[in-house]
Protein backbone atom coordinates (compact mmCIF):
# COMPACT_ATOMS: atom_id res chain seq x y z
CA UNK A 1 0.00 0.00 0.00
CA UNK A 2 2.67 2.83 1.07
CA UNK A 3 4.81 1.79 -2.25
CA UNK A 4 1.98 2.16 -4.43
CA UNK A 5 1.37 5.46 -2.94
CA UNK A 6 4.73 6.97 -3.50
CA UNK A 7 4.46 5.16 -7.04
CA UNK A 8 1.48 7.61 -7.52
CA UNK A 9 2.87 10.36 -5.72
CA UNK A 10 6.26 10.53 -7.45
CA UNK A 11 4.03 11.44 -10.40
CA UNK A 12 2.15 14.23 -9.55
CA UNK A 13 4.56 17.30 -9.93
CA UNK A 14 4.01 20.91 -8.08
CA UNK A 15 3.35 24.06 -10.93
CA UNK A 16 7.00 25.18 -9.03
CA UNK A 17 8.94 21.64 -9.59
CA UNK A 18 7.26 22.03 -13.38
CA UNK A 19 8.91 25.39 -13.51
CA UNK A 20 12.33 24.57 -12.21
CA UNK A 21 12.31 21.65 -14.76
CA UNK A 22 11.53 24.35 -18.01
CA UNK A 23 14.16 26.68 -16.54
CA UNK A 24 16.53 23.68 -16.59
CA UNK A 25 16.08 22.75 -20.26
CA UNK A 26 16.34 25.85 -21.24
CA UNK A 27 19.50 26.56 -19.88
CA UNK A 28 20.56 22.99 -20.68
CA UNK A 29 20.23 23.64 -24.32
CA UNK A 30 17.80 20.59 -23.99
CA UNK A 31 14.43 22.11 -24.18
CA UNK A 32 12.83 20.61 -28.15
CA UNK A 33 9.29 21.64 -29.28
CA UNK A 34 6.36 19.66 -28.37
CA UNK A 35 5.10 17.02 -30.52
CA UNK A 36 2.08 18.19 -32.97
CA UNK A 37 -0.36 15.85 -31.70
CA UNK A 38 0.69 16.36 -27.88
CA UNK A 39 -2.32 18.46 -26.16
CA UNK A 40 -4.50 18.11 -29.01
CA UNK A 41 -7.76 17.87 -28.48
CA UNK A 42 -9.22 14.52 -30.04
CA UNK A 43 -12.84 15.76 -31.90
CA UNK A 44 -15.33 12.99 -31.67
CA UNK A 45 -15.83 11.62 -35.02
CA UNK A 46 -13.18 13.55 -36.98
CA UNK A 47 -11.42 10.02 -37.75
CA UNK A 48 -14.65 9.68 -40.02
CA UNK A 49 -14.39 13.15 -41.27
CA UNK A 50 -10.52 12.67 -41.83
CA UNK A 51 -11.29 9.14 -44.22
CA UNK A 52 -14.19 10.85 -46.06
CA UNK A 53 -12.25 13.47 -47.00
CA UNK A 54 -9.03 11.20 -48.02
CA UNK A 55 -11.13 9.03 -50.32
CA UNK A 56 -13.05 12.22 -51.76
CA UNK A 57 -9.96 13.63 -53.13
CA UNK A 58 -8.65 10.44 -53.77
CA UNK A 59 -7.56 9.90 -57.19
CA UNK A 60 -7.47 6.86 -59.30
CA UNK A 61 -4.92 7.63 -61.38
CA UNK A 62 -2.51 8.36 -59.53
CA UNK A 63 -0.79 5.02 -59.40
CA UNK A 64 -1.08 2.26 -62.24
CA UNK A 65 -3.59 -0.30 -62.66
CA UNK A 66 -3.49 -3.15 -63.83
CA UNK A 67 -6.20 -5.10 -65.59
CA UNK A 68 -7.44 -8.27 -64.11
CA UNK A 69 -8.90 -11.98 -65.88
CA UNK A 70 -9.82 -14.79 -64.37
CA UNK A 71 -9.00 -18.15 -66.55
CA UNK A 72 -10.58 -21.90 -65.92
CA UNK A 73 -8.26 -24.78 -66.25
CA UNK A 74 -11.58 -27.76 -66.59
CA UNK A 75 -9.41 -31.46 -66.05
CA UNK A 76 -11.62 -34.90 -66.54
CA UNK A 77 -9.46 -38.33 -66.85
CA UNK A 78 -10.85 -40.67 -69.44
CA UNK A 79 -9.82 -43.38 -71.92
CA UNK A 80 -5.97 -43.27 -69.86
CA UNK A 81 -5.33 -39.61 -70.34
CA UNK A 82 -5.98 -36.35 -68.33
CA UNK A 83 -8.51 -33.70 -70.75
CA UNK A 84 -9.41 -30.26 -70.88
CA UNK A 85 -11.51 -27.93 -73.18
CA UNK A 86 -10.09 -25.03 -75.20
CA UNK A 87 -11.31 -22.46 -76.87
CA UNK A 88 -9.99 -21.08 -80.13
CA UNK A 89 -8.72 -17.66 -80.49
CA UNK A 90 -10.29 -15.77 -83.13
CA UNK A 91 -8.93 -12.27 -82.69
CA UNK A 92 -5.16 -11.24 -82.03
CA UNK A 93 -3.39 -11.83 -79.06
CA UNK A 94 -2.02 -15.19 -80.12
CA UNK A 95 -5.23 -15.63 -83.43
CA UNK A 96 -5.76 -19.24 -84.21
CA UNK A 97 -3.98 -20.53 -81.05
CA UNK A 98 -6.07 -22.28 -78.03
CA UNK A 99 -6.82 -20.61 -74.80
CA UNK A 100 -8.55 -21.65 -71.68
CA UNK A 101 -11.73 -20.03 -71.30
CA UNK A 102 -11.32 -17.06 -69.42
CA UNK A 103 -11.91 -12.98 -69.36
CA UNK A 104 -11.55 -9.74 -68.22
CA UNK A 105 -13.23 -9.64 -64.85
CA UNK A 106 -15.93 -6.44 -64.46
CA UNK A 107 -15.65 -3.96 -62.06
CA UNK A 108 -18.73 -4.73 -60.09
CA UNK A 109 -17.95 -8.73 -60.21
CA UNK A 110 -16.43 -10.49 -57.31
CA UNK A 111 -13.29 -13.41 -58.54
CA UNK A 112 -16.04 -16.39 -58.44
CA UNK A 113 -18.60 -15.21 -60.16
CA UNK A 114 -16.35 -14.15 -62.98
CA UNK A 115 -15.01 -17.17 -63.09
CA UNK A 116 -18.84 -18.58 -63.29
CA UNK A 117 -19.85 -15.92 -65.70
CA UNK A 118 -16.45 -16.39 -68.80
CA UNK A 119 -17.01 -20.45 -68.23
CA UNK A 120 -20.60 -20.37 -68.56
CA UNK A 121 -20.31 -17.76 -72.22
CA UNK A 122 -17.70 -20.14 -73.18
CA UNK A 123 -18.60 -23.46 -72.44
CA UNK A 124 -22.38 -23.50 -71.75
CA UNK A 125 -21.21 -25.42 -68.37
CA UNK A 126 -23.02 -24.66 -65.43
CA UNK A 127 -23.35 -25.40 -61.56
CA UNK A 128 -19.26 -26.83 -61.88
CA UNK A 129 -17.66 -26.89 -58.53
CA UNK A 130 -14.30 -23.86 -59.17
CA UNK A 131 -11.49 -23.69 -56.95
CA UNK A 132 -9.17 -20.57 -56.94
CA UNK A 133 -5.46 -22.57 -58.52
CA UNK A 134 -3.10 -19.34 -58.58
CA UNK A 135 -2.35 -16.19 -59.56
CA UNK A 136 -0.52 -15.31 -62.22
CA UNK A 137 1.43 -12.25 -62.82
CA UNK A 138 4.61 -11.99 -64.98
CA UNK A 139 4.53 -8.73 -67.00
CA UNK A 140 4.92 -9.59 -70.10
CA UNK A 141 2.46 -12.64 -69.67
CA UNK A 142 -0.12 -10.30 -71.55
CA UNK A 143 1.22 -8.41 -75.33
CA UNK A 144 -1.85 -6.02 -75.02
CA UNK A 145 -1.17 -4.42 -71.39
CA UNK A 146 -0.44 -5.52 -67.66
CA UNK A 147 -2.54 -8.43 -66.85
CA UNK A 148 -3.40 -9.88 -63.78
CA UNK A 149 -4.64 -14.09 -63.94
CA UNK A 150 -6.22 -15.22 -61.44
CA UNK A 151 -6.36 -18.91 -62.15
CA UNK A 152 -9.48 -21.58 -61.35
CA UNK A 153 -9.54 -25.11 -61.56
CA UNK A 154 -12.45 -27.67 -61.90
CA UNK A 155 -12.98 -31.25 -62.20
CA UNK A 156 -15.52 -32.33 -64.82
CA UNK A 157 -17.31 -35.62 -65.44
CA UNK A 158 -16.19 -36.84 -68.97
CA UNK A 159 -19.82 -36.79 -70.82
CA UNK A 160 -20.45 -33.41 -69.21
CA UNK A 161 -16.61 -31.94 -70.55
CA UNK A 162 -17.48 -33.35 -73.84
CA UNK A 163 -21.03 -31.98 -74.36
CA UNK A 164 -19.32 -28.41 -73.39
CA UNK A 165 -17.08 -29.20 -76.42
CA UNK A 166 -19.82 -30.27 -78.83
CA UNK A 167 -22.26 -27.15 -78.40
CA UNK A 168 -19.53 -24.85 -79.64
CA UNK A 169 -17.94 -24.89 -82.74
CA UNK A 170 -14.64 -23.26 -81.49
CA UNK A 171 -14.26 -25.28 -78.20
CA UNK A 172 -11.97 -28.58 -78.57
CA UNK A 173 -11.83 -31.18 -76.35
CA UNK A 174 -7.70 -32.03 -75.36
CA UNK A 175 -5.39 -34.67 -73.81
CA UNK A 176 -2.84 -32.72 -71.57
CA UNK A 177 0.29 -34.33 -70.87
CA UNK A 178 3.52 -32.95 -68.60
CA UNK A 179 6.18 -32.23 -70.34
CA UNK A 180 10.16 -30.99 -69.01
CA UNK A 181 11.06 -27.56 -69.89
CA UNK A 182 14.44 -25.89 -70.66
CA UNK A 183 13.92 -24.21 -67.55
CA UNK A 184 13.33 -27.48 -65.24
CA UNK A 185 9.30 -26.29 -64.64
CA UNK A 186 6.69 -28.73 -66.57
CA UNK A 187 4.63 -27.25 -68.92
CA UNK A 188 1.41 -28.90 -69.80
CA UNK A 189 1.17 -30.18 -74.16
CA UNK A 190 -1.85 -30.75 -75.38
CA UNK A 191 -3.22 -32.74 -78.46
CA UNK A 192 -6.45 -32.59 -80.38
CA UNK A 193 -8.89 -36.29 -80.42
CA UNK A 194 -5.98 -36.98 -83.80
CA UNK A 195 -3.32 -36.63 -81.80
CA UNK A 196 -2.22 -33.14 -83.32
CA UNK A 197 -0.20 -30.89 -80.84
CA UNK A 198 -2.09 -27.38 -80.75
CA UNK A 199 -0.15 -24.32 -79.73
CA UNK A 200 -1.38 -22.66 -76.28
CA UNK A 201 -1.77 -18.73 -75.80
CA UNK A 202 -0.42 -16.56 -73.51
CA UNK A 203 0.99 -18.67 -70.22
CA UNK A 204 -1.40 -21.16 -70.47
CA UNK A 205 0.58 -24.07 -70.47
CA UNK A 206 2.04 -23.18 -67.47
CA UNK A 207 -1.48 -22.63 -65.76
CA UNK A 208 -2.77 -25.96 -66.87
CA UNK A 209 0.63 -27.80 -65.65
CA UNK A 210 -0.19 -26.38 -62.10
CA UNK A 211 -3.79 -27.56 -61.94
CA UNK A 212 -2.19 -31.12 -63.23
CA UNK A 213 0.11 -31.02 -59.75
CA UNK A 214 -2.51 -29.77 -57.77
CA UNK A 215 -5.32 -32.53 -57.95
CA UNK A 216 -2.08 -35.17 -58.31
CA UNK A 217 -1.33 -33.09 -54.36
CA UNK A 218 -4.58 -33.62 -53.60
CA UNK A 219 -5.32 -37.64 -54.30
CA UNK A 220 -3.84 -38.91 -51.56
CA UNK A 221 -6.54 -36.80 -48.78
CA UNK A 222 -9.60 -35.69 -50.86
CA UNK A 223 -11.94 -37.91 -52.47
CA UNK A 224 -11.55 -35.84 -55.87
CA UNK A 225 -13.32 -38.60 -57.92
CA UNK A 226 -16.02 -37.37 -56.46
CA UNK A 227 -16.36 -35.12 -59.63
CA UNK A 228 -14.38 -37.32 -62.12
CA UNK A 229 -16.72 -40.38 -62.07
CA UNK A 230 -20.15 -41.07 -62.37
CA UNK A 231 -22.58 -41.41 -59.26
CA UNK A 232 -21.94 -45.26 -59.28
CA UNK A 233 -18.82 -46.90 -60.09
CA UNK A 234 -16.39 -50.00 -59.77
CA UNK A 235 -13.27 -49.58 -57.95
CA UNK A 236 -11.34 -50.67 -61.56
CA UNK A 237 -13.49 -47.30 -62.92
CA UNK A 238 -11.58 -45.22 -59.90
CA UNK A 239 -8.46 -47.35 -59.88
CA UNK A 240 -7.82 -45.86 -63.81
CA UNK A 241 -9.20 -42.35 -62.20
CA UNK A 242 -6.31 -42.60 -60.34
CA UNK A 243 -3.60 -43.75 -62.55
CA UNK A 244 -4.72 -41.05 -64.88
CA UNK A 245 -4.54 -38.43 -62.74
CA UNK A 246 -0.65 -39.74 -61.64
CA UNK A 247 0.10 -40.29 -64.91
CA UNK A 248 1.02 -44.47 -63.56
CA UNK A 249 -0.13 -47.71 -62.76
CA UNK A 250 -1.07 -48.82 -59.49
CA UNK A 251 -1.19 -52.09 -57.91
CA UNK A 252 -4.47 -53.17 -57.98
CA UNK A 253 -4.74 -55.24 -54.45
CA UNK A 254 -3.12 -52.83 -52.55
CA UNK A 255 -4.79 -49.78 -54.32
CA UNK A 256 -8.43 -51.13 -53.16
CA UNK A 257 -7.59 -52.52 -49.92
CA UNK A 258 -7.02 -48.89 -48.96
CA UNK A 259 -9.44 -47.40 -50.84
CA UNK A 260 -12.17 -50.08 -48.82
CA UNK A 261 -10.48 -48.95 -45.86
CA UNK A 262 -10.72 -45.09 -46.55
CA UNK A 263 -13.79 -44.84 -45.70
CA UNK A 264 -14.44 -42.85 -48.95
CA UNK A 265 -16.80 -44.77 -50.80
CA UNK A 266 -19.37 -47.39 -49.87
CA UNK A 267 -21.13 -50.33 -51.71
CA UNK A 268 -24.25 -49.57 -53.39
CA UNK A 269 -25.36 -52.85 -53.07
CA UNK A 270 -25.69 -53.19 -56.90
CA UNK A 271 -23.74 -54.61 -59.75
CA UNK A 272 -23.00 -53.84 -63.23
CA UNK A 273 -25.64 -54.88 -65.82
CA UNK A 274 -25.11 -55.32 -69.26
CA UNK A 275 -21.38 -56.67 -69.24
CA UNK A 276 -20.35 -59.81 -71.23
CA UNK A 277 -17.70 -61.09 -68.35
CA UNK A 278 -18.73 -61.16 -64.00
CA UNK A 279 -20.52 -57.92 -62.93
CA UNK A 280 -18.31 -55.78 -60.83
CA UNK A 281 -20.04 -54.40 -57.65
CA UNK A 282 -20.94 -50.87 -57.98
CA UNK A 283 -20.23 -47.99 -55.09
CA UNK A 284 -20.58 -44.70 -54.22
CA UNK A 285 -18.84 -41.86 -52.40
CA UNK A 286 -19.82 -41.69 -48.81
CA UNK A 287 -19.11 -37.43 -49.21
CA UNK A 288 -18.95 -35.23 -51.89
CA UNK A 289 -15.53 -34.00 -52.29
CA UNK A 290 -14.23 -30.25 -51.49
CA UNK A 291 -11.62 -29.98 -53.94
């Protein structure tokens, strides 16, 4: 109790210590100017004011901008080979080449629904499960101006990726496959259905090469066959699933004993019909994946 008192009393200064003090800085050479904001009285609400006023005034052009697009890398895994859907250029940058579909994102338009909106006008897909991939942002990615990518990935059930490709004349359905670069980083080829190589705009190789790693990242915690397969399947359907996606073969024991005990998928309680060898048993996933 008495040292907290002379705690609090050692603080409280008489107006002639206070004097003695000022005369001693002054003749110290010691004595500085107080501090702008020291006995200032705070205004209630002028932090408001003080914003309002910063943003009126503000001005947009003071500091560069750069433009913003959202591209879709789609990925389904049929007949042993990873696939995506392109669209043809038609107007310069990069004329005649194949993009992913993708677009400048509006102004009033948050990264999703962009996303949503350019795959939709491109592909006629709807109600596809996106996932933000990446952003990417090397300056000269873009010939036109500074462009900003902000990547999306989705997984697509074969019939529904090719049905995107068939409603529009300058969508093409493509394998991708990994390939080394000079630099060490895989890019991503891609072939037409005749095995032709078609040439990819802008950095889109490089975009569709990191979707490829992501979902291979992702197989061995999230159920992402969830969107590759059908409602019901056999284990061989998501054994290939996964040897597509990892670009090699798995041992098939092994592979469904831990699938089985995942606790992934569940029997159906059905089997194929309308095979000419034994009918496989059919399941389902016990949870729809969150890629």
């Amino acid at each position: 109790m008495h040292i907290a008192y002379m705690l609090c009393a050692s603080k409280v200064a008489s107006p002639r210590s206070r004097r003695d003090r000022a005369r001693t800085r002054e003749t110290s050479g010691t004595n500085r100017p107080l501090a702008p904001s020291v006995g200032r009285k705070r205004v209630s609400g002028a932090p408001v004011t003080d914003e309002r006023a910063f943003l009126a005034s503000y001005d947009p052009a003071a500091f560069d901008r750069p433009s913003v697009t959202v591209d879709v890398a789609l990925l389904s895994a049929f007949d042993g080979s990873l696939h995506t859907v392109l669209v043809r250029r038609r107007e310069p940058p990069f004329a005649g080449r194949y993009a992913l579909p993708g677009g400048f994102v509006k102004m009033e338009e948050s990264l999703p629904t962009a996303a949503l909106r350019v795959l939709t006008q491109k592909t006629g897909l709807r109600r596809v499960f996106l996932e933000q991939l990446y952003t990417f942002g090397e300056p000269n990615r873009d010939p036109r101006t500074r462009v900003v990518s902000v990547a999306h990935y989705a997984l697509v059930e074969p019939a529904r990726l090719q049905k995107a490709a068939k409603d529009n004349p300058d969508t093409v359905v493509a394998s991708v496959e990994l390939t080394p670069a000079s630099d060490s980083v895989e890019r991503a080829a891609v072939r037409d259905s005749e095995g032709t190589p078609l040439s990819l705009a802008f950095d889109h190789a490089e975009i569709l090469a990191t979707a490829v790693r992501r979902i291979r990242g992702k197989l061995d915690y999230t159920p992402i066959g969830f969107q590759l397969l059908p409602d019901r399947f056999t284990l061989l359907d998501l054994q290939r699933v996964h040897e597509t996606v990892l670009g090699r073969p798995l041992n098939k024991d092994s592979f469904r004993r831990r699938m089985l005990a995942s606790g992934e998928i569940e029997p159906t309680g059905e089997s194929q019909t309308g095979v000419d060898h034994r009918p496989a048993e059919l399941f389902r996933f016990v949870r729809r994946s969150a890629v």
